[in-house]
C-alpha atoms as a PDB file:
ATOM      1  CA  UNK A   1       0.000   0.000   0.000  1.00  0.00           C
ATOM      2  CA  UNK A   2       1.416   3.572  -0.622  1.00  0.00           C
ATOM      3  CA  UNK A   3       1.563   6.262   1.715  1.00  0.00           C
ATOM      4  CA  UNK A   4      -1.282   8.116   0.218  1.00  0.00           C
ATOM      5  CA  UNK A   5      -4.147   4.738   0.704  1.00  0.00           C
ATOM      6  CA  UNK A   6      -2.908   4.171   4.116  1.00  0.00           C
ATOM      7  CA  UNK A   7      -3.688   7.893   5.135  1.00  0.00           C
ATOM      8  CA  UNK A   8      -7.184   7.584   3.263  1.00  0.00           C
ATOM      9  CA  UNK A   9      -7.734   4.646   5.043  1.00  0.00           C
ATOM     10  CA  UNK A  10      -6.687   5.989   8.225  1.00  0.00           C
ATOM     11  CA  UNK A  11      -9.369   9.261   7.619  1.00  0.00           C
ATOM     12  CA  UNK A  12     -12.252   6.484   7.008  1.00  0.00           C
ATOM     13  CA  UNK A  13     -11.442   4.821  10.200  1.00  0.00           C
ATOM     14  CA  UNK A  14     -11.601   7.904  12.626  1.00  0.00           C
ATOM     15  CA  UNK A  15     -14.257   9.049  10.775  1.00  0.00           C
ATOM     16  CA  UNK A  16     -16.440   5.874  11.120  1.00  0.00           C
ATOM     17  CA  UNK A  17     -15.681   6.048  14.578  1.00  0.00           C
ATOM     18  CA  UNK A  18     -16.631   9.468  14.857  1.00  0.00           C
ATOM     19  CA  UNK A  19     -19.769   8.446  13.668  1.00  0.00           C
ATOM     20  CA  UNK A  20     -20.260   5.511  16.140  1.00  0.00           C
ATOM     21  CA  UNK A  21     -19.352   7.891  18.847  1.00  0.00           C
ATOM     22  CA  UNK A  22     -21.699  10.177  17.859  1.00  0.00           C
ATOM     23  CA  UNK A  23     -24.855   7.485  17.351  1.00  0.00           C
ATOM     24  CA  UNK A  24     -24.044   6.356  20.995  1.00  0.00           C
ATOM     25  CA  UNK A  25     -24.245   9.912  22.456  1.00  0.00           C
ATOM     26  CA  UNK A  26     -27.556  10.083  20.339  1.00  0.00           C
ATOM     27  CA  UNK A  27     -28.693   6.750  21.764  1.00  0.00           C
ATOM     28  CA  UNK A  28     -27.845   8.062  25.544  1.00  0.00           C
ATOM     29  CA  UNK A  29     -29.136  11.517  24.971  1.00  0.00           C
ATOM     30  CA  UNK A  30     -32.508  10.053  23.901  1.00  0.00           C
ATOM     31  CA  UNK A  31     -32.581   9.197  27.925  1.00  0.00           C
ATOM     32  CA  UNK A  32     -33.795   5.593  26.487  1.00  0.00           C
ATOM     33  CA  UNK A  33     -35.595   3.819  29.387  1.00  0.00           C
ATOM     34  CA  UNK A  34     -34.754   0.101  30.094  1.00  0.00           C
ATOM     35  CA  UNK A  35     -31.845  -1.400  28.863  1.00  0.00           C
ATOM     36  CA  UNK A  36     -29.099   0.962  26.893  1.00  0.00           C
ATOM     37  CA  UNK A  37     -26.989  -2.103  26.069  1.00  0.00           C
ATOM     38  CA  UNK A  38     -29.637  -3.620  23.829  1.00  0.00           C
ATOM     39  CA  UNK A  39     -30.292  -0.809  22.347  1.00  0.00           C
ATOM     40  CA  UNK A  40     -26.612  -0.252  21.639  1.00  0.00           C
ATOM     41  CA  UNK A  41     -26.199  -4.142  20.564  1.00  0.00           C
ATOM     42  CA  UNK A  42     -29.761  -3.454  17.981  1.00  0.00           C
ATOM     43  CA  UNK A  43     -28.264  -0.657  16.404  1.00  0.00           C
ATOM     44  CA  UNK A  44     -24.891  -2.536  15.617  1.00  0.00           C
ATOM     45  CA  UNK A  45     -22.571   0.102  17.636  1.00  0.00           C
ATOM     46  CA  UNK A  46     -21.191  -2.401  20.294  1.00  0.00           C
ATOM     47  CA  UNK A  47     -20.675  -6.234  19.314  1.00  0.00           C
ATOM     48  CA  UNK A  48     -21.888  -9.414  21.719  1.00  0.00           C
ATOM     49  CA  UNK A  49     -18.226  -9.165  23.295  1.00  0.00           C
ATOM     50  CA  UNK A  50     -18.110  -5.406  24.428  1.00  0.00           C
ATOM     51  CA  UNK A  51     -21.488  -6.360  26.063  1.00  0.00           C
ATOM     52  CA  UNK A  52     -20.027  -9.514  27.976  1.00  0.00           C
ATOM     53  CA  UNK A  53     -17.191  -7.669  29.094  1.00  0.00           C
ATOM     54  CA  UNK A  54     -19.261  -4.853  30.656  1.00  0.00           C
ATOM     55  CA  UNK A  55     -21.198  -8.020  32.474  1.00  0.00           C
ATOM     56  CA  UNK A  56     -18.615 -10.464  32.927  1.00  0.00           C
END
């Protein structure tokens, strides 16, 4: 890979996670009642694993 793809591919990552970040704030701000995690875990921002390591 040149120079050039990894830095492109190093913008699409932060911004993707950017993007997470910001769905999650959205998701928390909504002051959802009941369960945040499956609403997190619905909406594809955390996987199965993030979850079981919150509860483990």
């Amino acid at each position: 890979m040149t120079e050039q793809t990894n830095k492109r591919l190093l913008q699409l990552y932060v911004k993707n996670n950017i993007l997470k970040a910001k769905e999650i704030a959205d998701v928390l701000r909504d002051g959802l009642t009941g369960r945040l995690d499956l609403e997190l875990l619905k909406r594809g921002l955390v996987t199965e694993e993030d979850n079981a390591r919150v509860y483990s």
